[in-house]
Protein backbone atom coordinates (compact mmCIF):
# COMPACT_ATOMS: atom_id res chain seq x y z
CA UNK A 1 -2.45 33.93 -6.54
CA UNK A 2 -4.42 35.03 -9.31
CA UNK A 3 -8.81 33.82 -7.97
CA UNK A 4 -11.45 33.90 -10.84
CA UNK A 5 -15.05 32.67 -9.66
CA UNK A 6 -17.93 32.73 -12.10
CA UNK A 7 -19.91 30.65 -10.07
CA UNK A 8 -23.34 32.59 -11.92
CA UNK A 9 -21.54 32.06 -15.01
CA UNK A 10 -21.21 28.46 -14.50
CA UNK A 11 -24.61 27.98 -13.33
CA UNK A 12 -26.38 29.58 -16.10
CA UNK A 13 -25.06 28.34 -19.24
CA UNK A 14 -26.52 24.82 -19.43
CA UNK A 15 -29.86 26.61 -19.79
CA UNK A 16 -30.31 27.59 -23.09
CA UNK A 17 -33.22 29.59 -24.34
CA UNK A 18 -33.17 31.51 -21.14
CA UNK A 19 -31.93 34.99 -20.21
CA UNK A 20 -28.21 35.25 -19.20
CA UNK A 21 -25.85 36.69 -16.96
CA UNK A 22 -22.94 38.24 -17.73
CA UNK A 23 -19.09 38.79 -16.23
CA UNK A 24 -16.26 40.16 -17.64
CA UNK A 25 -13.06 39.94 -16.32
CA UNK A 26 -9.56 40.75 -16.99
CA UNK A 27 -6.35 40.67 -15.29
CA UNK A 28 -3.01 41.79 -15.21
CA UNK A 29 -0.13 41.29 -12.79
CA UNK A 30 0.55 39.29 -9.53
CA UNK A 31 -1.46 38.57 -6.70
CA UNK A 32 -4.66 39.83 -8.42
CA UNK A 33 -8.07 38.27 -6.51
CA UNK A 34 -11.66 38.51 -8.09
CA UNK A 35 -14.76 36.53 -7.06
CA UNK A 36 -18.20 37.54 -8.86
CA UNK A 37 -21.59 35.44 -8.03
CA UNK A 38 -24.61 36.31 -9.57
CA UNK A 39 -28.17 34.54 -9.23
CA UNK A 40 -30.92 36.88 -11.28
CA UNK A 41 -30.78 36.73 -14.91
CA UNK A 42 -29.81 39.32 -16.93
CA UNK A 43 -27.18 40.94 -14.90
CA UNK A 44 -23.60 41.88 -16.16
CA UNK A 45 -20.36 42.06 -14.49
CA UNK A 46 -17.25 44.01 -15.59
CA UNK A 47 -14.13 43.73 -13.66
CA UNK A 48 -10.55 44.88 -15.18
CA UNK A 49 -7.74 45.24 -12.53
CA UNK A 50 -4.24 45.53 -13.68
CA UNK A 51 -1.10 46.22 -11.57
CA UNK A 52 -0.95 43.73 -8.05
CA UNK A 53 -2.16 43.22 -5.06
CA UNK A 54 -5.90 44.41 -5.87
CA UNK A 55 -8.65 42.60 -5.16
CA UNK A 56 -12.43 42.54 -6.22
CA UNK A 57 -15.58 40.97 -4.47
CA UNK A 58 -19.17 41.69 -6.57
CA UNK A 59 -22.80 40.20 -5.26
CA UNK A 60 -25.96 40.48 -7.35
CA UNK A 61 -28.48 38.78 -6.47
CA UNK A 62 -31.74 40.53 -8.37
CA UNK A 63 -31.79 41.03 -12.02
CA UNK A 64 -30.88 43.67 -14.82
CA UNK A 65 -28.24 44.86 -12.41
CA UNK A 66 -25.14 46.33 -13.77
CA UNK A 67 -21.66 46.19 -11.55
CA UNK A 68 -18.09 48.13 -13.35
CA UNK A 69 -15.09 47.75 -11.22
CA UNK A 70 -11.43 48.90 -13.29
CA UNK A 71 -8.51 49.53 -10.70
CA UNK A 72 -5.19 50.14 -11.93
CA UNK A 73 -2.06 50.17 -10.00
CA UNK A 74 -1.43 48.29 -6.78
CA UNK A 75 -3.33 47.86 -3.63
CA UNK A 76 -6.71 48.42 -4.30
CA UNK A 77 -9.54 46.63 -3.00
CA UNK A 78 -13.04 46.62 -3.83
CA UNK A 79 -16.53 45.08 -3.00
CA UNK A 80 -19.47 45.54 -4.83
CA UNK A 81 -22.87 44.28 -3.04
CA UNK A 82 -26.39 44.65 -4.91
CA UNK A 83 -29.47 42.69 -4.04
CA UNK A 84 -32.42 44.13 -5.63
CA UNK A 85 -33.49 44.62 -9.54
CA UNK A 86 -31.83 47.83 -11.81
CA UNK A 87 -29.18 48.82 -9.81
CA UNK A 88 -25.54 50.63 -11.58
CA UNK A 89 -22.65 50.80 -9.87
CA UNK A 90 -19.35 51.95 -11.57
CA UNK A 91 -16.26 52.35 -9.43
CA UNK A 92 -12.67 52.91 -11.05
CA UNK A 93 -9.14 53.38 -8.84
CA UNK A 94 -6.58 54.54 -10.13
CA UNK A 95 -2.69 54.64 -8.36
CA UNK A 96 -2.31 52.89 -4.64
CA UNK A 97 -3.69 51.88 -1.37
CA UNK A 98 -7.64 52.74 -2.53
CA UNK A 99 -10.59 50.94 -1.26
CA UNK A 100 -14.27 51.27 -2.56
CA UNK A 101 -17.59 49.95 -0.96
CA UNK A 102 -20.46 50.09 -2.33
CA UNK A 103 -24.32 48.09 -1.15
CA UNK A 104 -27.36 48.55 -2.62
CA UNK A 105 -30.33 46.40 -1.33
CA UNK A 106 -33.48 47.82 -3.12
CA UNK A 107 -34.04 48.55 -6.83
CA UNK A 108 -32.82 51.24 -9.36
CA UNK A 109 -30.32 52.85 -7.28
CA UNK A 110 -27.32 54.37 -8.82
CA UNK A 111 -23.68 54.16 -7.23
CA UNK A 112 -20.51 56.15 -9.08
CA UNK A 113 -16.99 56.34 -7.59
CA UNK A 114 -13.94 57.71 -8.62
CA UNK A 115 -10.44 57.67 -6.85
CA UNK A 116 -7.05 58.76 -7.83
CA UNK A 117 -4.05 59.21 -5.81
CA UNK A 118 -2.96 57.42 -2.57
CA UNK A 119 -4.99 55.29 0.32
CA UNK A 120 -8.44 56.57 0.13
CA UNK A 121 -11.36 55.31 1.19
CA UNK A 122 -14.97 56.04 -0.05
CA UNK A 123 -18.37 53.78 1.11
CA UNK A 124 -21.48 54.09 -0.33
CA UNK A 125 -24.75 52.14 1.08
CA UNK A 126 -28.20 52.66 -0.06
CA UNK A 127 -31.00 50.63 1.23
CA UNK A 128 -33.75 51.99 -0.13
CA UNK A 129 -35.49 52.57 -3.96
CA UNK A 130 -34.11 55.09 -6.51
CA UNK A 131 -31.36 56.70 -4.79
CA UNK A 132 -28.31 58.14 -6.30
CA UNK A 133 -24.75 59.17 -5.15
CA UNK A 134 -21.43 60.16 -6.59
CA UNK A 135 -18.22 60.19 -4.77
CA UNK A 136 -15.15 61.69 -6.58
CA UNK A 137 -12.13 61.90 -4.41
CA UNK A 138 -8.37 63.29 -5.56
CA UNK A 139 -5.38 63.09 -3.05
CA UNK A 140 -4.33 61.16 -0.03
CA UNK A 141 -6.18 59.60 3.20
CA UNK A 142 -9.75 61.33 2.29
CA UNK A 143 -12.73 59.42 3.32
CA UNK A 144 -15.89 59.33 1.82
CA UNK A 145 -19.04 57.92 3.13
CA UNK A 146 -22.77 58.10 2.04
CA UNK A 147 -25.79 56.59 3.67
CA UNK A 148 -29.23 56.56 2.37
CA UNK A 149 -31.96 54.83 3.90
CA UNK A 150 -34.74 56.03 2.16
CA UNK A 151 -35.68 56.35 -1.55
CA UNK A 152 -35.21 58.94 -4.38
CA UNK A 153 -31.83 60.65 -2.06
CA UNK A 154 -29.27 62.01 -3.96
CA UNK A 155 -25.90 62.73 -2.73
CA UNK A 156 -22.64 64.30 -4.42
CA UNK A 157 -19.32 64.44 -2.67
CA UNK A 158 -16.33 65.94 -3.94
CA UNK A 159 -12.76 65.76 -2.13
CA UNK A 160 -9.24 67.29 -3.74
CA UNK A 161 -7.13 67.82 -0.76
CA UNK A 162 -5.60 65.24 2.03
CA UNK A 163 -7.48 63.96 5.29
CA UNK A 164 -10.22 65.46 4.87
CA UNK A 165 -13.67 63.92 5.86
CA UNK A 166 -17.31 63.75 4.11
CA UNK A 167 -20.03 61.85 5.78
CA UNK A 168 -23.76 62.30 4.58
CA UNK A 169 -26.61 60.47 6.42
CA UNK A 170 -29.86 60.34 4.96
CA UNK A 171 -33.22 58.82 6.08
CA UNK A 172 -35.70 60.60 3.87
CA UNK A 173 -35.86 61.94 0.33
CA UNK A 174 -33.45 64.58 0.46
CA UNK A 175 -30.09 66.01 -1.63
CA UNK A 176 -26.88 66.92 -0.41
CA UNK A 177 -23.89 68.28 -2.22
CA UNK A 178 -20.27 68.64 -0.39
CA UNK A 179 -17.26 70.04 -1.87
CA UNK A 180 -13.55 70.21 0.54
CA UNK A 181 -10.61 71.32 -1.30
CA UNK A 182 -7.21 71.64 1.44
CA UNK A 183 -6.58 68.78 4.41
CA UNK A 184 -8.11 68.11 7.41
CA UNK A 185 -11.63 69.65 6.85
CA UNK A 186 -14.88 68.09 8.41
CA UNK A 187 -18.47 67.77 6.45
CA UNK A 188 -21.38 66.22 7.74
CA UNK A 189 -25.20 66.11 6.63
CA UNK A 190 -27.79 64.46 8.77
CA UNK A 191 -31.45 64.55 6.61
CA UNK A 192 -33.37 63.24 9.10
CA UNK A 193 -37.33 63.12 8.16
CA UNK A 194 -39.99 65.05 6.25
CA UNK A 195 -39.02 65.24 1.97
CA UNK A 196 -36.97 67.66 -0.38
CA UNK A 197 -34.55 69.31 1.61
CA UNK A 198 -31.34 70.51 0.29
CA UNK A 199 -27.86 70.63 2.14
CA UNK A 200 -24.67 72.11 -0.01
CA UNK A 201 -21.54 72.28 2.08
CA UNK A 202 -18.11 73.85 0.27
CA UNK A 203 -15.26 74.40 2.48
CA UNK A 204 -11.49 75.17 1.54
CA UNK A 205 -8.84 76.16 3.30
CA UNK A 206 -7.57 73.68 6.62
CA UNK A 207 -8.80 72.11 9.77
CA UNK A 208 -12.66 73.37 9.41
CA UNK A 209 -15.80 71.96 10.07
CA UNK A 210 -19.64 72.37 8.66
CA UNK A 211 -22.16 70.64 9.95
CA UNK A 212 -26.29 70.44 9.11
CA UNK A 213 -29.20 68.79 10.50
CA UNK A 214 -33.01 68.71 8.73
CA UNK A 215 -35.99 67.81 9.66
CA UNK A 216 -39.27 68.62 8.01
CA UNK A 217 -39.93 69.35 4.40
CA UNK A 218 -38.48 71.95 2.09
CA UNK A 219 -35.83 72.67 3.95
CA UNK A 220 -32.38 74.20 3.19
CA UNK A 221 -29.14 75.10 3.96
CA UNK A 222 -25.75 76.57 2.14
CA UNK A 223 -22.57 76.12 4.36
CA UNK A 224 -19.37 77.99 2.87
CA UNK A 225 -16.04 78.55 4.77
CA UNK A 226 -12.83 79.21 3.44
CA UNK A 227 -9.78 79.53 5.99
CA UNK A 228 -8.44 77.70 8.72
CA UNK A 229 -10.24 76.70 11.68
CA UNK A 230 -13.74 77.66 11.19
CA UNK A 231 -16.54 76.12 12.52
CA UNK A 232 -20.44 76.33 10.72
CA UNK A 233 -23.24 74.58 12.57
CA UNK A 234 -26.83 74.32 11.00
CA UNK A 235 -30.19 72.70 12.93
CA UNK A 236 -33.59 73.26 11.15
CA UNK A 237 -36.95 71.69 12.19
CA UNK A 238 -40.16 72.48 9.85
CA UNK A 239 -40.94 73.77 6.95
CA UNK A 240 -39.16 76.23 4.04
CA UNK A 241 -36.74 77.51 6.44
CA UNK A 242 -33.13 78.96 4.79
CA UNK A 243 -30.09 78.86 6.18
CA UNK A 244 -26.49 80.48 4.22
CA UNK A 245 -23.58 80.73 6.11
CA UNK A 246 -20.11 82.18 4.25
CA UNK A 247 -17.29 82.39 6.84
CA UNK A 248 -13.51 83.34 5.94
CA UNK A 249 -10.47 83.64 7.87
CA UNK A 250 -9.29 82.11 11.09
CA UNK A 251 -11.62 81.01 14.27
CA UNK A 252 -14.82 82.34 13.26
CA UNK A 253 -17.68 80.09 14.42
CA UNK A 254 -21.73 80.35 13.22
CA UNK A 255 -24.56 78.73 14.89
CA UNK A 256 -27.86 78.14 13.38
CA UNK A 257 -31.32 76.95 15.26
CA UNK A 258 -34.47 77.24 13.32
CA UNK A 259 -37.84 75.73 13.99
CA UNK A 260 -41.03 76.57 12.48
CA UNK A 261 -42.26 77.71 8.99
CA UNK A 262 -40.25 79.83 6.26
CA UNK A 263 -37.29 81.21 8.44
CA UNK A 264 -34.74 82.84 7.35
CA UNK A 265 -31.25 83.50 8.53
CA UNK A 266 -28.05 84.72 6.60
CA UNK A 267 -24.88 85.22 8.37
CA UNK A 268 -21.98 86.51 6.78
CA UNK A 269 -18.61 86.70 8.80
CA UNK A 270 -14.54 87.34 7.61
CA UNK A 271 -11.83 87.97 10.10
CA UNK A 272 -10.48 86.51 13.05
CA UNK A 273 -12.41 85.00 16.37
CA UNK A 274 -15.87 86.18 15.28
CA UNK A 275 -19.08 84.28 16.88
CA UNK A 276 -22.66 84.29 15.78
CA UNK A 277 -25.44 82.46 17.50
CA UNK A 278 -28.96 82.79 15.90
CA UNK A 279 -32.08 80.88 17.36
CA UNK A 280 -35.34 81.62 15.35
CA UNK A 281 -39.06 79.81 16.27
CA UNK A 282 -42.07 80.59 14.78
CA UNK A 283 -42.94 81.51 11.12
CA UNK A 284 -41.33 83.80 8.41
CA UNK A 285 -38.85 85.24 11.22
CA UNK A 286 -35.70 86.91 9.36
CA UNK A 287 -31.94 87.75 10.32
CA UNK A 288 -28.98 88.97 8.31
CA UNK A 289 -25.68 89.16 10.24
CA UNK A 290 -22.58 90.77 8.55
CA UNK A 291 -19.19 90.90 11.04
CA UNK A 292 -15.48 91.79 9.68
C-alpha cells in the first residue's frame, strides 16, 4: 500500500501571503510508505524512494529545516526527526535491507548518511546546537551510531568491510574521526567533558578493537591497528595530553592511562602477543615504546 501524508502541506496552503513549507515526494514500486508532517514555516521535504518495501517517516517541527531522504532498491527504512530551527539532514540508500535514523532537537545541526550494499544500519542523534556528523558505510551488517549531546561536535565515520562496529559518544565539544576497513572490528569514542579534543581511530584487518576515553580540554588521541585480533585502549584526564598507538599483526594489546597536563605517550608495536601498559600522572611526562 502505497501512504502519502502532507499533513504540513495541507495545513499551510490556505494561508496565502505567508511563508511556506515544502515536501517533495516521489514513488516508485509496491508497498512504498511515506508520512512527512511539518509545523514551522519555511521548511522543505524531499523524499524519492523507488524499488518496494521501503518506507520513510520525517518530523520537523522548527523552521528553515531541510530533510533529503532517496532510497533505491528494496527494504529500506528510514526516519528523519528534527525539532529545532536550521537543521540538514541528507540520507540516501542504495541496494537492500538498510535502515537510517537520524534526530536532531536543537538548531543548525548537520546530519549526512550514505549506505550501499546489504542490511546496514547507521543512527545519528544530536541534541544539542551546531553539531555535525557524517556516516558513510559500504558492505554488509555494519552499524553505525553517533551521539552528541553537546554543541559544535563533529563526528566522521567511515565503514567498507562486513560486521564491523562504530559507536561515538559525545557530551562536550569535541571531534572524532573512525575509519574500519575488513569485518568484525570494534571502534568506540567516549568525549566525555572539558572542549576540543580530538579522537581518530583507523583499524583494518579482522576481529580488533580501539577504544578512547577524554576528559579535559585539548586532548588527543590517534588509534591505528592493522591485523587480526588487536586490542588499543586509550584513557586521558586533563589537559594537552597525546596519545598514538600503531599496532600490526596478531594479539598485540596497548594500554594507555594519562592524567595531568601535556603528556605524552607513543607506542609502537608489530608482531605477535606483544603487551604494553603505560600509566603517566603529572605534567609534560614522556614515553616512546617500540616492540617487534
Amino acid at each position: 500500500m502505497k501512504k502519502v501524508n502532507l499533513l504540513a502541506a495541507a495545513l499551510l496552503v490556505p494561508f496565502l501571503g505567508v511563508s511556506q513549507s515544502m515536501s517533495t515526494i516521489g514513488q516508485n514500486g509496491a508497498n512504498l510508505e511515506a508520512l512527512t508532517i511539518q509545523t514551522g514555516t519555511d521548511n522543505v521535504i524531499d523524499v524519492l524512494q523507488e524499488g518496494s518495501g521501503s518506507e520513510t517517516m520525517i518530523t520537523q517541527v522548527g523552521s528553515w529545516n531541510f530533510a533529503q531522504n532517496h532510497q533505491h532498491g528494496s527494504s529500506h527504512n528510514g526516519e528523519i526527526m528534527q525539532e529545532g530551527n536550521t537543521n540538514v539532514v541528507y540520507t540516501q540508500q542504495l541496494d537492500n535491507g538498510q535502515n537510517a535514523r537520524v534526530e536532531q532537537s536543537g538548531n543548525n545541526n548537520q546530519a549526512f548518511q550514505y549506505q550501499a550494499g546489504d542490511r546496514h544500519t547507521a543512527r545519528i542523534r544530536q541534541i544539542g546546537n551546531g553539531n555535525f556528523a557524517d556516516q558513510q558505510q559500504y558492505g554488509m551488517f555494519n552499524i553505525a551510531t553517533s551521539n552528541q549531546f553537546g554543541a559544535d561536535g563533529i563526528v566522521y565515520q567511515y565503514q567498507d568491510g562486513d560486521r564491523n562496529g562504530a559507536t561515538v559518544n559525545q557530551w562536550t565539544t569535541a571531534t572524532t574521526e573512525q575509519e574500519q576497513y575488513g569485518s568484525r572490528n570494534f571502534a568506540i569514542s567516549n568525549q566525555v567533558s572539558g572542549m576540543e579534543s580530538y579522537a581518530f581511530q583507523i583499524q583494518e584487518g579482522r576481529s580488533n578493537t580501539a577504544r578512547v576515553t577524554q576528559r579535559g580540554d585539548y586532548n588527543e588521541s590517534f588509534q591505528e591497528q592493522d591485523g587480526i585480533s588487536l586490542f588499543s585502549r586509550v584513557n586521558q584526564n586533563g589537559t594537552g595530553n597525546l596519545a598514538l598507538t600503531q599496532q600490526f599483526g596478531e594479539l598485540n594489546e596497548a594500554n594507555i592511562v594519562q592524567q595531568g597536563t601535556d603528556n605524552s605517550v607513543h607506542i609502537l608495536q608489530y608482531g605477535m602477543g606483544n603487551t604494553t601498559q603505560v600509566t603517566q600522572m603529572g605534567s609534560q611526562n614522556m614515553t616512546t615504546i617500540i616492540q617487534y
